[in-house]
PDB file of N, CA and C in Angstrom:
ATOM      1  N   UNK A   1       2.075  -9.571   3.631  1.00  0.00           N
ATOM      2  CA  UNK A   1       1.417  -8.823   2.576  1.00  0.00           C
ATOM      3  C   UNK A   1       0.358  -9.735   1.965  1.00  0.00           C
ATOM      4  N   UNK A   2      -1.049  -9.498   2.288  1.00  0.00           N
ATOM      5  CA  UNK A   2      -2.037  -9.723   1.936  1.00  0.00           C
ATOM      6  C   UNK A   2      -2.777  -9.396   0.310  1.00  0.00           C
ATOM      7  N   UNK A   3      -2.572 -10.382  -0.549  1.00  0.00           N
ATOM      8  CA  UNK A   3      -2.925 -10.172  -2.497  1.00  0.00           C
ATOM      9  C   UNK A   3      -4.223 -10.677  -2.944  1.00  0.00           C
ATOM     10  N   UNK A   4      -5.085  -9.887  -3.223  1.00  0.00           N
ATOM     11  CA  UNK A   4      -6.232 -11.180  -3.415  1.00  0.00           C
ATOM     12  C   UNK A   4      -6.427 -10.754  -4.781  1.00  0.00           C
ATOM     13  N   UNK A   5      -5.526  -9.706  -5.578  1.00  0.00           N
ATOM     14  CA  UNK A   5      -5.988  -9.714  -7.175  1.00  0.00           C
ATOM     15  C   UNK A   5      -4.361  -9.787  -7.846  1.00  0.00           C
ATOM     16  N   UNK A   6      -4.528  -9.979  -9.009  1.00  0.00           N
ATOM     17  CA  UNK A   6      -3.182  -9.699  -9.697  1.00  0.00           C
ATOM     18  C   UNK A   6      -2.490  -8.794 -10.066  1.00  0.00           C
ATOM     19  N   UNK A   7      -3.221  -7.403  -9.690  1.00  0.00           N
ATOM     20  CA  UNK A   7      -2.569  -6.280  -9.731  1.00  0.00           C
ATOM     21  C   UNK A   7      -3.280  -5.497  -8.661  1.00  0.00           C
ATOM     22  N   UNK A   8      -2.097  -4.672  -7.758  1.00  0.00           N
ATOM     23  CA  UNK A   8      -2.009  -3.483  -7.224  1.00  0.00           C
ATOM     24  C   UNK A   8      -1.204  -2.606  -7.728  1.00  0.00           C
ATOM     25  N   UNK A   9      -2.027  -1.489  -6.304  1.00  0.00           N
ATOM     26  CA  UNK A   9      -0.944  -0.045  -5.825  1.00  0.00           C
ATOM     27  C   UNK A   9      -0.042  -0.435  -5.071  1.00  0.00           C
ATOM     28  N   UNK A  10       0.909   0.646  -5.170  1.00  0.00           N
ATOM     29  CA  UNK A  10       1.974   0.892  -3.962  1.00  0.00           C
ATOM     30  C   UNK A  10       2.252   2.052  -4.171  1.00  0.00           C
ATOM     31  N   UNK A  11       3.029   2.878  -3.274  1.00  0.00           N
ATOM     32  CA  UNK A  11       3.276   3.844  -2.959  1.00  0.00           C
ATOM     33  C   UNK A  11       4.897   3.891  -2.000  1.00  0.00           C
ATOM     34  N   UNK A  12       5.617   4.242  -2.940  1.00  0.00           N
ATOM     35  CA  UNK A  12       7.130   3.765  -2.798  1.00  0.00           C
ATOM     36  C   UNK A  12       7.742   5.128  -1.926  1.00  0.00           C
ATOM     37  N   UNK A  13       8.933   4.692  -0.990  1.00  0.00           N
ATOM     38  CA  UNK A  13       9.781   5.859  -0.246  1.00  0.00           C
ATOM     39  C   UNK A  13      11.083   5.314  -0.517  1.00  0.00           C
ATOM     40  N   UNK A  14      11.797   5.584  -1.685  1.00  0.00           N
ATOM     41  CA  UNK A  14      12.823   5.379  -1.976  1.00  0.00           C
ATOM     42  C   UNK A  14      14.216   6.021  -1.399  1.00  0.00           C
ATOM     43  N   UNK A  15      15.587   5.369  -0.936  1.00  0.00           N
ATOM     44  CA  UNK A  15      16.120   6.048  -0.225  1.00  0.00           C
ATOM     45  C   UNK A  15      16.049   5.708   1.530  1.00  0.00           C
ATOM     46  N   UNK A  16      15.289   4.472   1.731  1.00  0.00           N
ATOM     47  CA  UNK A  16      15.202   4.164   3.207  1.00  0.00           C
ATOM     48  C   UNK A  16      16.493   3.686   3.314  1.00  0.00           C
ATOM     49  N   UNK A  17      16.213   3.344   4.977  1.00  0.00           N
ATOM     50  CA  UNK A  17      17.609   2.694   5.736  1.00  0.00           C
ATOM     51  C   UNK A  17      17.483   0.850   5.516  1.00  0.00           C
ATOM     52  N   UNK A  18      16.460   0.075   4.816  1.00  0.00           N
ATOM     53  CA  UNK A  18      15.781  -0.885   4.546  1.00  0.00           C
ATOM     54  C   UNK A  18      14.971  -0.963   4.135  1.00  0.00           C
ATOM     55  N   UNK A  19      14.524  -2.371   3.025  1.00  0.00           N
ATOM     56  CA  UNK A  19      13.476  -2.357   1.870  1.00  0.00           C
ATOM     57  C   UNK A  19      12.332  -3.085   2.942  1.00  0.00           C
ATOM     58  N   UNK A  20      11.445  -2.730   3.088  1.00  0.00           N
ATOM     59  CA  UNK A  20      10.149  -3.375   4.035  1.00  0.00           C
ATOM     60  C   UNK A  20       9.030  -3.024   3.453  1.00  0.00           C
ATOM     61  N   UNK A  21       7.651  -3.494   3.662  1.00  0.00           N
ATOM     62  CA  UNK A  21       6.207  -3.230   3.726  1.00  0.00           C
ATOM     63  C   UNK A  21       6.123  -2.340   5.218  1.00  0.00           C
ATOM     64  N   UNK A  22       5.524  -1.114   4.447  1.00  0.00           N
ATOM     65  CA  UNK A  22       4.910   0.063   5.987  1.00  0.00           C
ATOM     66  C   UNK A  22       3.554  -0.043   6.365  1.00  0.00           C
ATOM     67  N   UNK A  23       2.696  -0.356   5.485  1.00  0.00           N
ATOM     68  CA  UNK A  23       1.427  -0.692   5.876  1.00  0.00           C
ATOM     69  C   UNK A  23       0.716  -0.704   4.497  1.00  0.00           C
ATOM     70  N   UNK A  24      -0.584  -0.497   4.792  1.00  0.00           N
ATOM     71  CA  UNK A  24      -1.699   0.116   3.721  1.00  0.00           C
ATOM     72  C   UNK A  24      -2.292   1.111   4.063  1.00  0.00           C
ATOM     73  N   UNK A  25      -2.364   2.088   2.984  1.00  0.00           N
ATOM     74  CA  UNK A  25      -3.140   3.469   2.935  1.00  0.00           C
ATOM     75  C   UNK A  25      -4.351   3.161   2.706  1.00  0.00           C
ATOM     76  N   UNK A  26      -5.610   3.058   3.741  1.00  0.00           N
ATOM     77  CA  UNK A  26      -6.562   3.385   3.217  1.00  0.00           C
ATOM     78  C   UNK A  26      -7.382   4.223   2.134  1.00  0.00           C
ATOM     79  N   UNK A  27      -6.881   5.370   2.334  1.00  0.00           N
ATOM     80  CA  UNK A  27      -6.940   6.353   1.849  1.00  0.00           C
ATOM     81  C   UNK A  27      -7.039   6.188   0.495  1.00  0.00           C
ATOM     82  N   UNK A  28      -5.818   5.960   0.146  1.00  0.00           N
ATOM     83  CA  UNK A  28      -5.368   5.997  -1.686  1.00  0.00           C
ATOM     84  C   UNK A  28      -5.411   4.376  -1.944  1.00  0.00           C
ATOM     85  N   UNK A  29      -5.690   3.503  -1.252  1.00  0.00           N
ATOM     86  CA  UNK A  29      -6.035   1.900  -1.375  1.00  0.00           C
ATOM     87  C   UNK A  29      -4.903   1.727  -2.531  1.00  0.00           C
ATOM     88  N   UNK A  30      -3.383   1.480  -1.243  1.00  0.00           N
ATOM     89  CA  UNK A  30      -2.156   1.069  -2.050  1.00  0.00           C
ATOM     90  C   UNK A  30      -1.209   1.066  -0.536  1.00  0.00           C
ATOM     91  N   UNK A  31      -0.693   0.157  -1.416  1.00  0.00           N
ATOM     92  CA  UNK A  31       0.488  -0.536   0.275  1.00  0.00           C
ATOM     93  C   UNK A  31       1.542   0.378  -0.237  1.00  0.00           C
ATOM     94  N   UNK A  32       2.336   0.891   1.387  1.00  0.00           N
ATOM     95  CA  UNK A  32       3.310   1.734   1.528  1.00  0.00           C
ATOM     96  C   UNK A  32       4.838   0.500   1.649  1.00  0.00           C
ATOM     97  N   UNK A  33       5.576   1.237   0.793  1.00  0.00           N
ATOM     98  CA  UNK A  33       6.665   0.340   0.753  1.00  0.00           C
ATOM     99  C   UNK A  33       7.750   1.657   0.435  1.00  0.00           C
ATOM    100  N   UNK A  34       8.843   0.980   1.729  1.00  0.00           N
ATOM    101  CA  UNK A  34      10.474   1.649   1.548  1.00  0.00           C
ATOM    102  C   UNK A  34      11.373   0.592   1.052  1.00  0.00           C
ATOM    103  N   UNK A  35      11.797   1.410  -0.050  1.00  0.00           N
ATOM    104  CA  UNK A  35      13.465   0.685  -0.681  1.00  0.00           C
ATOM    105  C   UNK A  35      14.724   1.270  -0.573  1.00  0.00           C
ATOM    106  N   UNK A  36      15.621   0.408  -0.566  1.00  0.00           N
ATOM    107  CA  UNK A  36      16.581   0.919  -0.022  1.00  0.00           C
ATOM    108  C   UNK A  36      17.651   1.770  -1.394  1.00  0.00           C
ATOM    109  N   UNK A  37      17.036   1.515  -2.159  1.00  0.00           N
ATOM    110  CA  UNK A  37      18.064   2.001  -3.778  1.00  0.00           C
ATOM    111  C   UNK A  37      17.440   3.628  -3.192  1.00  0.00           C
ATOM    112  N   UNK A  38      18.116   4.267  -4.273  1.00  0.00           N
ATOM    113  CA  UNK A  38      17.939   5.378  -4.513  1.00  0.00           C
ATOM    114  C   UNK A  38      16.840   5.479  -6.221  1.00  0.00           C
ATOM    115  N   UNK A  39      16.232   6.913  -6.239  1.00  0.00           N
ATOM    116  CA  UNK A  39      15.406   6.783  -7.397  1.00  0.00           C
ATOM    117  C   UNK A  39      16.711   7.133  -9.026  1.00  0.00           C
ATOM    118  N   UNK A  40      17.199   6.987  -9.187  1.00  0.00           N
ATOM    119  CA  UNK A  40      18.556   6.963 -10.036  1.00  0.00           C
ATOM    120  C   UNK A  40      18.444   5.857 -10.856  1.00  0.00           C
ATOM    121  N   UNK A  41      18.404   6.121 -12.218  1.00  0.00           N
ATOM    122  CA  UNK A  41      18.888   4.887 -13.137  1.00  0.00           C
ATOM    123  C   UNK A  41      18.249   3.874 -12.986  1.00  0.00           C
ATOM    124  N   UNK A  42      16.648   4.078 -12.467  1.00  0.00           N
ATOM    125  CA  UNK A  42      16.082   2.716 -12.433  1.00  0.00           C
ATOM    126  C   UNK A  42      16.372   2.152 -11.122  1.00  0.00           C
ATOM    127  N   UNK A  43      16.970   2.304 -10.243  1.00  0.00           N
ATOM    128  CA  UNK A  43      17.380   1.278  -9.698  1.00  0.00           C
ATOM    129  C   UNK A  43      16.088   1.216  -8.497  1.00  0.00           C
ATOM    130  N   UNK A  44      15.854   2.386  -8.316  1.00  0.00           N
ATOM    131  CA  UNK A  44      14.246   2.077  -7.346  1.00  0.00           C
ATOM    132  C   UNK A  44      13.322   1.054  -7.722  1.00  0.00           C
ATOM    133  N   UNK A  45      12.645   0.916  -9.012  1.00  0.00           N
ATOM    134  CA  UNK A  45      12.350   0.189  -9.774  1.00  0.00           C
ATOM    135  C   UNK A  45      12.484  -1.190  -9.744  1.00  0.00           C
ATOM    136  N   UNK A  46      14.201  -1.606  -9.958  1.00  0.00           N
ATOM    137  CA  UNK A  46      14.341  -2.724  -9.923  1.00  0.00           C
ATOM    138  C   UNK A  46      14.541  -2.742  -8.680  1.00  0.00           C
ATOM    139  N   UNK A  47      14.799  -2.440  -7.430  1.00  0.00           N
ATOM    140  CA  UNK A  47      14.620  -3.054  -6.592  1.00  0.00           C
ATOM    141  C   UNK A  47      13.832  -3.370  -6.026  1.00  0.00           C
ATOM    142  N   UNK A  48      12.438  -2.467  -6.164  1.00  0.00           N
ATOM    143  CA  UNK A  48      10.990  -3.254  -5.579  1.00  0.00           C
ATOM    144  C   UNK A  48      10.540  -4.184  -6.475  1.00  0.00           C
ATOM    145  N   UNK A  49      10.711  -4.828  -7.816  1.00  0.00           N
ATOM    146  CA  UNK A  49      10.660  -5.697  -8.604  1.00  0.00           C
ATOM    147  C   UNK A  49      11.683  -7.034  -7.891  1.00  0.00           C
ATOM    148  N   UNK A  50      12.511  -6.600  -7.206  1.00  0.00           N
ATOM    149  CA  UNK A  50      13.160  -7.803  -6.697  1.00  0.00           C
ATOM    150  C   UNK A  50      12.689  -8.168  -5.392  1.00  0.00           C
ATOM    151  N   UNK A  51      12.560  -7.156  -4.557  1.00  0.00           N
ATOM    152  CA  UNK A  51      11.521  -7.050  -3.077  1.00  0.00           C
ATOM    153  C   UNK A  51      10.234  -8.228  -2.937  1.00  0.00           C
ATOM    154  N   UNK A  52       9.424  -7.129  -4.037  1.00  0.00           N
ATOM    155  CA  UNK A  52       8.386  -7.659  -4.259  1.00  0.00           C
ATOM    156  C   UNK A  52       7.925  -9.469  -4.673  1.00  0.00           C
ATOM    157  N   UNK A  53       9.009  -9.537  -6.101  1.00  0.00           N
ATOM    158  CA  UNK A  53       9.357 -11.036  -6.204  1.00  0.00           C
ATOM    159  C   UNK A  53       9.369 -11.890  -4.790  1.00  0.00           C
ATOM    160  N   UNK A  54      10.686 -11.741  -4.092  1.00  0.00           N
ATOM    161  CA  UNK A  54      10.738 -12.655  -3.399  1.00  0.00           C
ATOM    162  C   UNK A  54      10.323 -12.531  -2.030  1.00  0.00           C
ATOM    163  N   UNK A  55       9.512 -11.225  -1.595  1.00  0.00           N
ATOM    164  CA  UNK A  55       8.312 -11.096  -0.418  1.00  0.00           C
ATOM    165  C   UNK A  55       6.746 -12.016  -1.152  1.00  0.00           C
ATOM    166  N   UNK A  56       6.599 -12.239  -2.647  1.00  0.00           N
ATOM    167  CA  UNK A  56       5.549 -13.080  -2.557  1.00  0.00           C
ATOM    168  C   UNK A  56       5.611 -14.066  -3.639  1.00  0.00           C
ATOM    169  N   UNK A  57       7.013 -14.099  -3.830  1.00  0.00           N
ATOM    170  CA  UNK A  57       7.053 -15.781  -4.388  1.00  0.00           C
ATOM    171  C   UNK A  57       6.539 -16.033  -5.645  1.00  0.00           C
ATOM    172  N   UNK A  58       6.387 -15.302  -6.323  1.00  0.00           N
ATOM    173  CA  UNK A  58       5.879 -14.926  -7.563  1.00  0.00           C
ATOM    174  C   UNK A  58       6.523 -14.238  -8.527  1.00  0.00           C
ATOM    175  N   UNK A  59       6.364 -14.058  -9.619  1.00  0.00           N
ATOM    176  CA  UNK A  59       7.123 -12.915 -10.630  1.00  0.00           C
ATOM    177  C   UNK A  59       6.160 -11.488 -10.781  1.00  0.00           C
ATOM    178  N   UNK A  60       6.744 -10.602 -10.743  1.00  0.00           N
ATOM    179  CA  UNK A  60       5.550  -9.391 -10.852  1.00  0.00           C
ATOM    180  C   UNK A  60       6.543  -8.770 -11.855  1.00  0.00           C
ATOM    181  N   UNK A  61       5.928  -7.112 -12.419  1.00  0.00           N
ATOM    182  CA  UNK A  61       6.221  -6.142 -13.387  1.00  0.00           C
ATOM    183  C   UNK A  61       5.235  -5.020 -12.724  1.00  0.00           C
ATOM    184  N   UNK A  62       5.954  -3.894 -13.150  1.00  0.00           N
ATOM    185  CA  UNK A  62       5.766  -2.870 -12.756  1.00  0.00           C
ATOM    186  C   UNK A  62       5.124  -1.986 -14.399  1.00  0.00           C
ATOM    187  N   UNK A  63       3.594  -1.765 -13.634  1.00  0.00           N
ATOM    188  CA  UNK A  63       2.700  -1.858 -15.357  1.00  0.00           C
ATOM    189  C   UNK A  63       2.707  -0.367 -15.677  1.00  0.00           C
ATOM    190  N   UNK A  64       2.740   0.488 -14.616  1.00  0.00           N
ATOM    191  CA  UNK A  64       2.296   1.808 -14.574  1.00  0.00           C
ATOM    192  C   UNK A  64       3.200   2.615 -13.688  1.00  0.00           C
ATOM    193  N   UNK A  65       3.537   4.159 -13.800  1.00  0.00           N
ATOM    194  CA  UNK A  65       4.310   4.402 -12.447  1.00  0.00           C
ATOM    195  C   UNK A  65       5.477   4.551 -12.712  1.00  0.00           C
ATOM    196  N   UNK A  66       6.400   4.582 -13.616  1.00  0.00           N
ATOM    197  CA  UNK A  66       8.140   4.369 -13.552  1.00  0.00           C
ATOM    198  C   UNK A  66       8.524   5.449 -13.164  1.00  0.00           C
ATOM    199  N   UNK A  67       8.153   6.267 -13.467  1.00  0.00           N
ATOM    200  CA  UNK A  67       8.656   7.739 -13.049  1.00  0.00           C
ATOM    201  C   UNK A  67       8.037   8.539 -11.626  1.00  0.00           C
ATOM    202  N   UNK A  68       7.124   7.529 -10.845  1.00  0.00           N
ATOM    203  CA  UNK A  68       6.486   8.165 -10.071  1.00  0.00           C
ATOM    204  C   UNK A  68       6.833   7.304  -8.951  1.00  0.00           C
ATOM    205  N   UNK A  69       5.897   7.696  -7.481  1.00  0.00           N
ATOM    206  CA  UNK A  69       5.995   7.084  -6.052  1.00  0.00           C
ATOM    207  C   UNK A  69       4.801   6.502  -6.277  1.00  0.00           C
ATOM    208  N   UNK A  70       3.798   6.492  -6.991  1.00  0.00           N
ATOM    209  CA  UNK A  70       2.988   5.619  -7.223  1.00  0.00           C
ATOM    210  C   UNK A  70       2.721   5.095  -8.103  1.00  0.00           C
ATOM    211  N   UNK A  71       2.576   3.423  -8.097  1.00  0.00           N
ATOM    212  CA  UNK A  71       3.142   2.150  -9.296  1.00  0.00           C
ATOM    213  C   UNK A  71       1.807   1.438  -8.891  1.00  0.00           C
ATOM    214  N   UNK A  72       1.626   0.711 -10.156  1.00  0.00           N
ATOM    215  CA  UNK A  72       0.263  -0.402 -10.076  1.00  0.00           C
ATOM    216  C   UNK A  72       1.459  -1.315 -10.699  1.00  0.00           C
ATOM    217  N   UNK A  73       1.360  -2.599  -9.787  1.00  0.00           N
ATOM    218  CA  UNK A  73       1.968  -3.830  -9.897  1.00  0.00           C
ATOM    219  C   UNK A  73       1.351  -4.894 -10.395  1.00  0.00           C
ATOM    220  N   UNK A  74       1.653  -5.686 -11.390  1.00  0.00           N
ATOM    221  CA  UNK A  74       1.161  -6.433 -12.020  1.00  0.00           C
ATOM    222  C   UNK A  74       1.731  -8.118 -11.662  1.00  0.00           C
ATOM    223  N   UNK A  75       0.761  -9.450 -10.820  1.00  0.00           N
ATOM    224  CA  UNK A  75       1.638 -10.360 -10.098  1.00  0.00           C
ATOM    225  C   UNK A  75       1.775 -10.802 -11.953  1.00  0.00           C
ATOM    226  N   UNK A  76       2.615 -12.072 -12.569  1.00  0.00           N
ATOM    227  CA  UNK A  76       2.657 -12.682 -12.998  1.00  0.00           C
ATOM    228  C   UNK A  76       2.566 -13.975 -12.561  1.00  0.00           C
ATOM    229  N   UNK A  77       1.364 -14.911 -13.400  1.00  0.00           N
ATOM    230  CA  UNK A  77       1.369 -16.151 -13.011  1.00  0.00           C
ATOM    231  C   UNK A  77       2.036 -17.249 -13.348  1.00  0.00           C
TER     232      UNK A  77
END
């Protein structure tokens, strides 16, 4: 996963068989990502907050999006 600003898109499929990077949407210019939580109680949420963390080694927050499949991610430095 390729970052060259401190905040993106994503575009979440919550409910997979594994949490991975699917690609990038040109289209809607936001990386496709499956988690393995379900959307329930947050837990989609925190689990691409934990994904995300330790796929790039960094601390991030989730700025925009809680209620949706599409989130703008914020890295923390």
């Amino acid at each position: 996963m390729d970052i060259h600003s401190n905040k993106f898109r994503i575009i979440v499929k919550p409910n997979a068989k594994e949490s991975k990077v699917e690609g990038f949407d040109k289209e809607k210019d936001a990386f496709r990502i499956s988690i393995k939580a379900k959307p329930e109680d947050n837990r989609a949420n925190i689990e691409i907050i934990k994904f995300l963390s330790k796929l790039l080694k960094k601390r991030i927050k989730i700025i925009s999006g809680f209620k949706s499949r599409e989130k703008i991610i914020e890295v923390i430095n």
